[in-house]
C-alpha atoms as a PDB file:
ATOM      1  CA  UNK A   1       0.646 -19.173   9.140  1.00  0.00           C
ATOM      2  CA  UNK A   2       4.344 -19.200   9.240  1.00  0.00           C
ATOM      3  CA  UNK A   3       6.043 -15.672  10.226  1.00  0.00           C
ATOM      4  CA  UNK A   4      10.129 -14.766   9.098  1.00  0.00           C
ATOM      5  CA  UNK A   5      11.550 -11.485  10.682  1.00  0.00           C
ATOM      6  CA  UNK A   6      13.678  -9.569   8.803  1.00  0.00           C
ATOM      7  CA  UNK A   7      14.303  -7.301   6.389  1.00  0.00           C
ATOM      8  CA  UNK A   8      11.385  -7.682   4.268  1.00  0.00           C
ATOM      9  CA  UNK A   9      12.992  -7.298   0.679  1.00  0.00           C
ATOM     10  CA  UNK A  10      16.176 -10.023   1.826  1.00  0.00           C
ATOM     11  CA  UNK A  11      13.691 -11.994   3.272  1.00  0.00           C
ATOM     12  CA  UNK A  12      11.596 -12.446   0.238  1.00  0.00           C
ATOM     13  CA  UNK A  13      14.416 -13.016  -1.659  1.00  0.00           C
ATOM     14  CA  UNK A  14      16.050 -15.861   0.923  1.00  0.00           C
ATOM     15  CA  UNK A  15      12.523 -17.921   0.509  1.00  0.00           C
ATOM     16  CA  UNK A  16      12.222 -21.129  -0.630  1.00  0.00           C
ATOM     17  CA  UNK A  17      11.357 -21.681  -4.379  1.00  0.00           C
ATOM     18  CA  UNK A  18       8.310 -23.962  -3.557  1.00  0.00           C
ATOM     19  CA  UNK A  19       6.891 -20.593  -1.868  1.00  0.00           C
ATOM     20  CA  UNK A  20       6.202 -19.304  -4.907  1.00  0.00           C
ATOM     21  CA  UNK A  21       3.217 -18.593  -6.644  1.00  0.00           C
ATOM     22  CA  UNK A  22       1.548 -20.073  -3.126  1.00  0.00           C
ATOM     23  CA  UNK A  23       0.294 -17.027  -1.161  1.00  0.00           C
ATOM     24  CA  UNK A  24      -3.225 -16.279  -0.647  1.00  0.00           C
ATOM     25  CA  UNK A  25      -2.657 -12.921   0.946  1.00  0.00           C
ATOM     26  CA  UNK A  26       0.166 -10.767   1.262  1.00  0.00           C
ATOM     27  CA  UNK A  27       0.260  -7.772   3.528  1.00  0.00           C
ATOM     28  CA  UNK A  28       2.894  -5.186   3.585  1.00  0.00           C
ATOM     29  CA  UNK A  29       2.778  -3.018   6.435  1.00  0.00           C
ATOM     30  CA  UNK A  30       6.071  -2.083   7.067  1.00  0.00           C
ATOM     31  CA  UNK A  31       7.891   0.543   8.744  1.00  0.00           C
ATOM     32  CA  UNK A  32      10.826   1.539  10.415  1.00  0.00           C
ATOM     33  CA  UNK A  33       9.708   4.353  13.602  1.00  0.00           C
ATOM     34  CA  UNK A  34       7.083   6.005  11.634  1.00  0.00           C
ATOM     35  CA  UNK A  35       8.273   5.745   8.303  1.00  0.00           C
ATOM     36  CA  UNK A  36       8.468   3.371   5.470  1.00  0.00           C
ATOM     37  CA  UNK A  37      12.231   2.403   4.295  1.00  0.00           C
ATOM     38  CA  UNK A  38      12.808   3.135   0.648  1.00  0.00           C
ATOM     39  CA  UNK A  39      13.781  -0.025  -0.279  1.00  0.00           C
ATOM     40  CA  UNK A  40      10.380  -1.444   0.274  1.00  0.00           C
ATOM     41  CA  UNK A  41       8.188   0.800  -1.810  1.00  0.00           C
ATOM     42  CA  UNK A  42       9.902   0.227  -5.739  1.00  0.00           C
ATOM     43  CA  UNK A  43       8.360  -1.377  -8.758  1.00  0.00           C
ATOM     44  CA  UNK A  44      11.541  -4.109  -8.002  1.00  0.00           C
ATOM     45  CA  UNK A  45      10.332  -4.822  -4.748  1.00  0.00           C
ATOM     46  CA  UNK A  46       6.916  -5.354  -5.444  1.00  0.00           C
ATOM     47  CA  UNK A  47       8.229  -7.448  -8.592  1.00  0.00           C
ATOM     48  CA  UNK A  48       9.224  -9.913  -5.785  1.00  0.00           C
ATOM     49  CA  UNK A  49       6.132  -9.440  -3.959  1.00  0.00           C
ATOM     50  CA  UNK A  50       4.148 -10.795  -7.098  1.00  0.00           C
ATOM     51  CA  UNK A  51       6.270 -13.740  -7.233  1.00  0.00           C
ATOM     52  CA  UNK A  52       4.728 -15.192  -4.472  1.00  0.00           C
ATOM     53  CA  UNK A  53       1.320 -14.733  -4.828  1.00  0.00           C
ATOM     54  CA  UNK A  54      -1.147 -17.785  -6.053  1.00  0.00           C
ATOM     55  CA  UNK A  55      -2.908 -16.471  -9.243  1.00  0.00           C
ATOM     56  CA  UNK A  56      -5.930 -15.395  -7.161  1.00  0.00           C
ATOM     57  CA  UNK A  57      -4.083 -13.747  -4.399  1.00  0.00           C
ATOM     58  CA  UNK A  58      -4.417 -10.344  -3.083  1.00  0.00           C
ATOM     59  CA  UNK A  59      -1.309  -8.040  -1.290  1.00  0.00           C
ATOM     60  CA  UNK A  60      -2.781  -4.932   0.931  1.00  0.00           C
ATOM     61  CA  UNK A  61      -0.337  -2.479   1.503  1.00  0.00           C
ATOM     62  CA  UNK A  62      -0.498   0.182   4.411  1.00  0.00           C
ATOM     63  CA  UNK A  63       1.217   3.484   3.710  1.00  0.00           C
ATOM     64  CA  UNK A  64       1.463   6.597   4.905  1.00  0.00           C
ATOM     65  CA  UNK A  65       0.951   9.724   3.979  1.00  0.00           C
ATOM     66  CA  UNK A  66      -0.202  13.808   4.525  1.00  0.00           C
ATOM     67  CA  UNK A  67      -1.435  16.649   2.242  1.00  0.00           C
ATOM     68  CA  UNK A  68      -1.144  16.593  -1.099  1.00  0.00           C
ATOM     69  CA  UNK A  69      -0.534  12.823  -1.444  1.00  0.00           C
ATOM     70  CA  UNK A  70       2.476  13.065  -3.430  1.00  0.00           C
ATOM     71  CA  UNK A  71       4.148  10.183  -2.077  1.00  0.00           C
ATOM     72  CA  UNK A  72       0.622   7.887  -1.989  1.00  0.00           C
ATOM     73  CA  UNK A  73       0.009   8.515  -5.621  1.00  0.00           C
ATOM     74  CA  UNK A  74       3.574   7.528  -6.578  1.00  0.00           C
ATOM     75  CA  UNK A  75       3.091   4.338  -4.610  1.00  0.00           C
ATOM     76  CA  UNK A  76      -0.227   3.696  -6.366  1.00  0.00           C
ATOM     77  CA  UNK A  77       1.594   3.660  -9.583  1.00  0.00           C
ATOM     78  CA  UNK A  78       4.253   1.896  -8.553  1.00  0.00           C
ATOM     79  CA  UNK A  79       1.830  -1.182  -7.193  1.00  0.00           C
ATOM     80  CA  UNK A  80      -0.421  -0.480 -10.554  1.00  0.00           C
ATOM     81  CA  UNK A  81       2.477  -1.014 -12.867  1.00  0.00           C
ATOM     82  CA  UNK A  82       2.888  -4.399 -11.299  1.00  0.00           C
ATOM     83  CA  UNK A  83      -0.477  -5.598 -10.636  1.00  0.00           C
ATOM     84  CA  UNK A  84      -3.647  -5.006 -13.224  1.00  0.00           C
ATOM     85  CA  UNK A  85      -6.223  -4.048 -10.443  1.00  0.00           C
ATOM     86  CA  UNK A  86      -5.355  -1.780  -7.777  1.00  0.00           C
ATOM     87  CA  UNK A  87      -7.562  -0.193  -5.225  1.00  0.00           C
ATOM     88  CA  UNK A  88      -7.126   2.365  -2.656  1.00  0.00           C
ATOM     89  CA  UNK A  89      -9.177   2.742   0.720  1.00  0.00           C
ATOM     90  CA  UNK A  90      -8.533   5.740   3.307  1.00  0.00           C
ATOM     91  CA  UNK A  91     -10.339   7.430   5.631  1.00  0.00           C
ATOM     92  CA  UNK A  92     -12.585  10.259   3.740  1.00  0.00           C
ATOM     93  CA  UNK A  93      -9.860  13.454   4.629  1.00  0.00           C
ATOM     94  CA  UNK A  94      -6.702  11.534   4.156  1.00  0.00           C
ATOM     95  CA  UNK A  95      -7.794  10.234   0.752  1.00  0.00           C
ATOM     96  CA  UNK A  96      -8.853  13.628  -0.054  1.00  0.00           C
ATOM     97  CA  UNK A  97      -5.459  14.516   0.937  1.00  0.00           C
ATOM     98  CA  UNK A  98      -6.233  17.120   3.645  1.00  0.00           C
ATOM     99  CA  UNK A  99      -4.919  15.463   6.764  1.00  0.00           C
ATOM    100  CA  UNK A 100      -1.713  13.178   7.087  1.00  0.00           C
ATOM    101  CA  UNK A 101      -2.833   9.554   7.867  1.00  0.00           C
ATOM    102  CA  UNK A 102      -2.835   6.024   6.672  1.00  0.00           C
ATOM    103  CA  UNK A 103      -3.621   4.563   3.120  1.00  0.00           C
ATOM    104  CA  UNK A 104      -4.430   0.711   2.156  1.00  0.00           C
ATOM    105  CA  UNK A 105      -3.955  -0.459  -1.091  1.00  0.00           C
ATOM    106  CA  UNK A 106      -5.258  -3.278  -2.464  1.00  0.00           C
ATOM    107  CA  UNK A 107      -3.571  -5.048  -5.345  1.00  0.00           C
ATOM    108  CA  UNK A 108      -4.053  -8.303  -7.384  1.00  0.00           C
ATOM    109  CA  UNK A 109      -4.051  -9.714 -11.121  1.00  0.00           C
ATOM    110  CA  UNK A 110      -7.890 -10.282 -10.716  1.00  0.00           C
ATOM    111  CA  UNK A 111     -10.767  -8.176 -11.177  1.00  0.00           C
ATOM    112  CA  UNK A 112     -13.505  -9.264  -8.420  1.00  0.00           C
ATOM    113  CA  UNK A 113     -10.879  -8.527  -5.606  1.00  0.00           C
ATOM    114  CA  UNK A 114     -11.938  -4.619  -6.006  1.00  0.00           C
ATOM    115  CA  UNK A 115     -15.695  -5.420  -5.838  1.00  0.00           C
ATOM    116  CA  UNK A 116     -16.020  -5.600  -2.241  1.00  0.00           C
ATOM    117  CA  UNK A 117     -14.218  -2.171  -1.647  1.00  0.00           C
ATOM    118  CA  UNK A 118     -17.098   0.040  -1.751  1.00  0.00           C
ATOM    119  CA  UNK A 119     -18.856  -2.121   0.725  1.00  0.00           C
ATOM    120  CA  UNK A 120     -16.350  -2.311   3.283  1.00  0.00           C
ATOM    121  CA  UNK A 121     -15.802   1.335   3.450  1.00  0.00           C
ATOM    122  CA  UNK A 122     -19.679   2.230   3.849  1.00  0.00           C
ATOM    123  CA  UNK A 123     -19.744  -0.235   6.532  1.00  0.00           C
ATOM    124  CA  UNK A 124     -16.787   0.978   8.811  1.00  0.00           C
ATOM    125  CA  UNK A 125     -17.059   3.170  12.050  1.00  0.00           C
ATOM    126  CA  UNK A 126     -15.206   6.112  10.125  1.00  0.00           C
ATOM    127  CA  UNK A 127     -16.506   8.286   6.904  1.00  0.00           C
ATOM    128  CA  UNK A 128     -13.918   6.050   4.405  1.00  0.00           C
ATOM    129  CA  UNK A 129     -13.789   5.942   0.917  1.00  0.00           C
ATOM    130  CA  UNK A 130     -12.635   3.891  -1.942  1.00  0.00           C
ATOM    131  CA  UNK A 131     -11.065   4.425  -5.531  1.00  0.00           C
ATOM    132  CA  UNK A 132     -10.417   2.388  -8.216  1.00  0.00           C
ATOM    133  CA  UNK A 133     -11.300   2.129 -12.343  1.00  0.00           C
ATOM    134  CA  UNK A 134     -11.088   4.922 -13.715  1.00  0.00           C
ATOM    135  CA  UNK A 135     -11.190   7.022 -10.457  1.00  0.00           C
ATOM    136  CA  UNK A 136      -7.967   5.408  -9.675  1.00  0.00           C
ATOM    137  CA  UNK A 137      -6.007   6.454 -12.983  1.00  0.00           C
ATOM    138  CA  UNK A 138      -7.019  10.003 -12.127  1.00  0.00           C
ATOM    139  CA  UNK A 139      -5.588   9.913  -8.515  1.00  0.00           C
ATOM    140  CA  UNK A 140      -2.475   8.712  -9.603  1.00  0.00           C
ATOM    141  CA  UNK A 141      -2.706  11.873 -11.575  1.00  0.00           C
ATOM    142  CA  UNK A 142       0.391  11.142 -14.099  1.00  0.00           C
ATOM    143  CA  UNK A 143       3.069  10.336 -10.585  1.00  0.00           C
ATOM    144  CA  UNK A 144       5.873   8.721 -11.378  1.00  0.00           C
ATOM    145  CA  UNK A 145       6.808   4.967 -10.091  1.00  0.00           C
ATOM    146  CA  UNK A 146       9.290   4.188  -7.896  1.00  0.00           C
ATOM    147  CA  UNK A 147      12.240   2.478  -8.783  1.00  0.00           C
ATOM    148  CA  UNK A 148      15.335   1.170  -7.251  1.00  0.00           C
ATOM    149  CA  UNK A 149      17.377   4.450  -8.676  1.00  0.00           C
ATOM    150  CA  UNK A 150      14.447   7.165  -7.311  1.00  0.00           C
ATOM    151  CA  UNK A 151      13.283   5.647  -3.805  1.00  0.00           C
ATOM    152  CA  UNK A 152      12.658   7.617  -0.959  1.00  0.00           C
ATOM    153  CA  UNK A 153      11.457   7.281   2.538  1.00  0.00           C
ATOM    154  CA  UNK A 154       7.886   7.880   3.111  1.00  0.00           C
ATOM    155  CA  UNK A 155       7.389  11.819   4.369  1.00  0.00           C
ATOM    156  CA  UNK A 156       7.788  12.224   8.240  1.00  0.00           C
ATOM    157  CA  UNK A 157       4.752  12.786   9.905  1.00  0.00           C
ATOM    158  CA  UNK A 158       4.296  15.489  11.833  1.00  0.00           C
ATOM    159  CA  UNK A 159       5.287  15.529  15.590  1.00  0.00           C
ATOM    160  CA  UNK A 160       1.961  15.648  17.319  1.00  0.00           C
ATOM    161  CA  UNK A 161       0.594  12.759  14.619  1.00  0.00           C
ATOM    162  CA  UNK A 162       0.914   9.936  17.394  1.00  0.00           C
ATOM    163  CA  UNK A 163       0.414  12.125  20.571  1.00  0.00           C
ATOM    164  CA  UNK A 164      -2.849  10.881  22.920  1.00  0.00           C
ATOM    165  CA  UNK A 165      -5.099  13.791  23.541  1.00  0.00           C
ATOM    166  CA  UNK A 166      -5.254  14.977  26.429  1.00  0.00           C
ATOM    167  CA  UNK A 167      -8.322  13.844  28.814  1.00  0.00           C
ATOM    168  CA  UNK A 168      -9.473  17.213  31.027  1.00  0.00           C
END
């Protein structure tokens, strides 16, 4: 395992050709305080992403984000417009899009990657849930992708997101 720190999106683009095509896994999980820098989330960035995976690689991507899921969904379809099989794993309320919290996608050209999904989530500590098929085209529910020209920051969480409770 060889770590660069950096700038994600220059880094990617300062690697070495023979990097190419040569990555197993790929995980994005970036963020700047508690948000994810705009730069990082578009169809062009992911583009490069690709670039380096070997043809059965996989990238898992954490993002953020509350009620509603506007921001999730647009990601979705910005990883599903550059990879054919896309999956998305959350804890049961944030995927339903009731409480603000963390999303992983998973993303790669094959199909058997997905498979496991279901699995995982019934075996976790927390209610989870997966989508992906079918189920996935109708949470993206017609969002947009992200490009270069419409980025945005991932929404701001609210204050009391990261705050311990309090132990009496």
């Amino acid at each position: 395992i060889r770590l660069r720190y950096g700038d994600a999106r220059e880094v990617i683009n300062k690697l070495p050709a023979g990097l190419r095509a040569s990555a197993d896994v790929i995980t994005v999980d970036i963020f700047a305080g508690a948000r994810t820098p705009a730069h990082v989330t578009t169809v062009e960035f992911f583009t490069e992403v690709a670039t380096l995976l070997a043809p059965t690689g996989v990238v898992i991507i954490n993002i953020a984000d509350g009620p509603g899921l506007a921001y999730a969904r647009g990601q979705v379809a910005t990883v599903a417009h550059v990879f054919a099989h896309v999956g998305v794993m959350a804890e049961a309320q944030v995927l339903k899009g009731r409480r603000f919290g963390n999303l992983v996608l998973v993303a790669s050209n094959l199909p058997h990657v997905l498979d496991e999904l279901p699995r995982l989530m019934a075996r976790g500590p927390h209610p989870a849930s997966s989508v992906s098929g079918s189920d996935l085209t109708r949470f993206m529910g017609g969002a947009l992708i992200t490009t270069d020209a419409t980025a945005v920051p991932s929404p701001t969480p609210q204050k009391t997101i990261f705050q311990m409770a309090k132990k009496n």
